[in-house]
C-alpha atoms as a PDB file:
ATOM      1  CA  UNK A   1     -15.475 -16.967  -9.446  1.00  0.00           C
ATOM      2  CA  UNK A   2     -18.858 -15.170  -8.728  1.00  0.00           C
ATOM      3  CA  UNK A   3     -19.313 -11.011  -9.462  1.00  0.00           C
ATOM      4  CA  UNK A   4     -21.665  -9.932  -7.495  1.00  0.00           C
ATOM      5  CA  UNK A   5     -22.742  -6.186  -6.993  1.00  0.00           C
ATOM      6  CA  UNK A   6     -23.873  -4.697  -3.530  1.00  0.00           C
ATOM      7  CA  UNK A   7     -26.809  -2.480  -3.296  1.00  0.00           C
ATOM      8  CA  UNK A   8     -24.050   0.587  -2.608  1.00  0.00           C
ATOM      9  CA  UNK A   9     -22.701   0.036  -5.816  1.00  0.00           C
ATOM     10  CA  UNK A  10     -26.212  -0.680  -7.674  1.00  0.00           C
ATOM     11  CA  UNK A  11     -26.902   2.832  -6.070  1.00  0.00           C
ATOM     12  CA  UNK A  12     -23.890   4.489  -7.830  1.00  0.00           C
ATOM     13  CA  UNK A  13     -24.389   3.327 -11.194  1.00  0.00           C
ATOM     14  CA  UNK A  14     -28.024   4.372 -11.122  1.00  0.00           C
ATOM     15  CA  UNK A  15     -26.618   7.707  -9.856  1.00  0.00           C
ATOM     16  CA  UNK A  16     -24.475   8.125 -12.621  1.00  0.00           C
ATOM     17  CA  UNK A  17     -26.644   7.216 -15.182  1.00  0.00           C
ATOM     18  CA  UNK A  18     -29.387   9.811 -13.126  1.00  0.00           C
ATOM     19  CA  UNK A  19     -26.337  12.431 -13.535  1.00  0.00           C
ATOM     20  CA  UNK A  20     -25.936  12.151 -17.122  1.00  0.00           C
ATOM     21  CA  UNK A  21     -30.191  12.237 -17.766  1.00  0.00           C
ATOM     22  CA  UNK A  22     -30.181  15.058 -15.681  1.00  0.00           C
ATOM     23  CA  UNK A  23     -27.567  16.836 -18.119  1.00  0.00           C
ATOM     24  CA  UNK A  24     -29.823  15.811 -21.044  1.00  0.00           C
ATOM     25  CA  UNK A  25     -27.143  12.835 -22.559  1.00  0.00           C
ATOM     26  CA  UNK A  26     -28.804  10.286 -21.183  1.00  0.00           C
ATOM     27  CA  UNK A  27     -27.003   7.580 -23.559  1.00  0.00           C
ATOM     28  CA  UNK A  28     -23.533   8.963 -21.490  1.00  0.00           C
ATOM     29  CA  UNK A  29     -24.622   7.055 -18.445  1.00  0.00           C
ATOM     30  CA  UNK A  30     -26.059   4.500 -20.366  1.00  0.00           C
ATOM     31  CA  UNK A  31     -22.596   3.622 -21.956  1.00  0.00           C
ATOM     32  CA  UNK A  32     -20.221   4.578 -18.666  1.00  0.00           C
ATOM     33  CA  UNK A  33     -22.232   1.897 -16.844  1.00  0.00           C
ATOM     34  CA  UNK A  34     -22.299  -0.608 -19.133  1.00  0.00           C
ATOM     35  CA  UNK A  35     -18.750  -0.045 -19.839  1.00  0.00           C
ATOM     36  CA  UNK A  36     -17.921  -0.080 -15.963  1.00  0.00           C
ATOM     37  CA  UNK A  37     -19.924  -3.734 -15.457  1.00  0.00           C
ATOM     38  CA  UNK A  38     -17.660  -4.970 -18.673  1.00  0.00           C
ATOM     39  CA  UNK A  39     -14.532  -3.937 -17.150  1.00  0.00           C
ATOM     40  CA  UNK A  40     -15.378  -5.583 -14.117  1.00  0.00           C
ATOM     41  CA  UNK A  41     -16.269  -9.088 -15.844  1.00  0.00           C
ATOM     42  CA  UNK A  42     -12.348  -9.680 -16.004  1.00  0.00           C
ATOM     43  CA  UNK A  43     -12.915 -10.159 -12.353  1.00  0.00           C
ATOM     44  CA  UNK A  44     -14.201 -13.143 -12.426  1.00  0.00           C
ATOM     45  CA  UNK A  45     -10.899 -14.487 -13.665  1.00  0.00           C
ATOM     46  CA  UNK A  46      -8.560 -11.918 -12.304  1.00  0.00           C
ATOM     47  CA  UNK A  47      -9.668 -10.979  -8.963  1.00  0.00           C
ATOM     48  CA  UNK A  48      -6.024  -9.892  -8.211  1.00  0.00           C
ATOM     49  CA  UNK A  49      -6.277  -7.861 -11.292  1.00  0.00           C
ATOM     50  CA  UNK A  50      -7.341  -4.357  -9.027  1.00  0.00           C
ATOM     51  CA  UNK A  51      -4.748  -2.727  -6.758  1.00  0.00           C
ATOM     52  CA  UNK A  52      -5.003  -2.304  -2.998  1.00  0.00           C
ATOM     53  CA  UNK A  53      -6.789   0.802  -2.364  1.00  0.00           C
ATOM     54  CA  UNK A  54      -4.714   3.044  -0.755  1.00  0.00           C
ATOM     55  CA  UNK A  55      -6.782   4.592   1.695  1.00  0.00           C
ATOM     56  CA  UNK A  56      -7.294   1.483   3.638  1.00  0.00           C
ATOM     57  CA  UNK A  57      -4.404  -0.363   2.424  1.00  0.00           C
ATOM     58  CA  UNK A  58      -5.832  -3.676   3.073  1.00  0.00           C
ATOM     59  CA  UNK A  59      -5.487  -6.286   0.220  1.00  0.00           C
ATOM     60  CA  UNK A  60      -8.802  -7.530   0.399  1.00  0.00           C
ATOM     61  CA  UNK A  61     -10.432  -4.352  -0.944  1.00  0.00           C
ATOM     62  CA  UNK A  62      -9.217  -2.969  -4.216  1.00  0.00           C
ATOM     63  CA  UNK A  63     -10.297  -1.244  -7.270  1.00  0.00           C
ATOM     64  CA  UNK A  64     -10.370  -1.022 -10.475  1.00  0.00           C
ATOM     65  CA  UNK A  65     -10.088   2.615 -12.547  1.00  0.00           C
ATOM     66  CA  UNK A  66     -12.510   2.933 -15.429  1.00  0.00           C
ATOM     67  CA  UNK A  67     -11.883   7.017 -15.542  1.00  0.00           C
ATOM     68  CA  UNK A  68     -13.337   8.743 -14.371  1.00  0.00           C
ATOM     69  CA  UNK A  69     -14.585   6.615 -11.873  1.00  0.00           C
ATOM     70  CA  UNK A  70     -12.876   3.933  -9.220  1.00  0.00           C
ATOM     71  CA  UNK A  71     -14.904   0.704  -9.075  1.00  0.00           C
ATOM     72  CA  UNK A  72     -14.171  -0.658  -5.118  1.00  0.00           C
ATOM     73  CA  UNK A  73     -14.612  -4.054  -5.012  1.00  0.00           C
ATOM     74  CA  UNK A  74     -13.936  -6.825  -2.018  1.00  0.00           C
ATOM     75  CA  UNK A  75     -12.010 -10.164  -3.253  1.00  0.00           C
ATOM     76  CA  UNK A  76     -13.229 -12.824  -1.157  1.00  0.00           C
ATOM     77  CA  UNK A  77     -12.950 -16.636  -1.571  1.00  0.00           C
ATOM     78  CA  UNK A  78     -15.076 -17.385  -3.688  1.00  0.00           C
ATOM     79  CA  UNK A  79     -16.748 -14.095  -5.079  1.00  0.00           C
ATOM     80  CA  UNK A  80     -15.800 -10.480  -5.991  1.00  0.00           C
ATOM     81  CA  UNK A  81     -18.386  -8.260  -4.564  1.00  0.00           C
ATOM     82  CA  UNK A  82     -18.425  -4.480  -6.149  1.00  0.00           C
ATOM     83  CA  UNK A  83     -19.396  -2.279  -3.377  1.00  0.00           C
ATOM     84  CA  UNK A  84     -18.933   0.982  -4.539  1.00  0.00           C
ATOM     85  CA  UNK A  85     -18.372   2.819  -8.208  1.00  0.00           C
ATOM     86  CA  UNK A  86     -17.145   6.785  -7.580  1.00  0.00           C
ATOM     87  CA  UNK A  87     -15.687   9.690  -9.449  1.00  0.00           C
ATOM     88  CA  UNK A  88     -12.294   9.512  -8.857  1.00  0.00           C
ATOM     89  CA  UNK A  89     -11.702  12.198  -7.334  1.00  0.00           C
ATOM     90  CA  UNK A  90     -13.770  11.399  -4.520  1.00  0.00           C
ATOM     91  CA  UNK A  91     -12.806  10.388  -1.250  1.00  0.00           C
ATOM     92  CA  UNK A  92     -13.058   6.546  -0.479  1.00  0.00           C
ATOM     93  CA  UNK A  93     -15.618   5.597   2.226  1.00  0.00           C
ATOM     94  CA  UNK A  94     -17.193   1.953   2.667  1.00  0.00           C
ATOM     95  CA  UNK A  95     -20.478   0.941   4.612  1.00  0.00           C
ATOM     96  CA  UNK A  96     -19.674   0.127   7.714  1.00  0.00           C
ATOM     97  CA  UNK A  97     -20.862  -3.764   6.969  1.00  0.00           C
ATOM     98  CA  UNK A  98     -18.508  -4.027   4.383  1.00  0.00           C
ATOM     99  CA  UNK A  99     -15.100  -3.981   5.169  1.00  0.00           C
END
């Protein structure tokens, strides 16, 4: 199965690498998002592997938790598509193209 990542997502990982320069520990967000885009390799085997998000409780879109983030991803037929990587605390809100 194909990973891809959407240009939301792309946008959150260079936030939270911009997050962690900003702090001066630049190597932080360096390792989060390379550990984030290793978790999410599994995905190409185990698309099921996420749970349903509960906020939209819809069993196409799921996530994984890498903590302290949730990595939102869609499972489609032939391709997982991460569309958004947030604290996970935050509240859950997809593009309006992607759901």
């Amino acid at each position: 199965m194909e990973l891809r990542i959407s240009q939301s997502a792309l946008e959150d990982l260079q936030a939270i690498q911009g997050y962690y320069k900003e702090q001066d520990v630049p190597h932080i967000g360096d390792d989060f998002v390379a550990a984030i885009l290793e978790h999410s390799e599994m995905l190409r085997v185990h698309p099921d592997a996420g749970r349903v998000v509960p906020e939209f409780n819809m069993d196409h879109i799921r996530e994984l938790i890498h903590a302290p983030f949730r990595v939102v991803y869609l499972r489609q037929a032939k391709e997982v598509v991460l569309i958004r990587v947030w604290r996970s605390e935050r509240q859950i809100e997809l593009p309006a193209n992607e759901t």
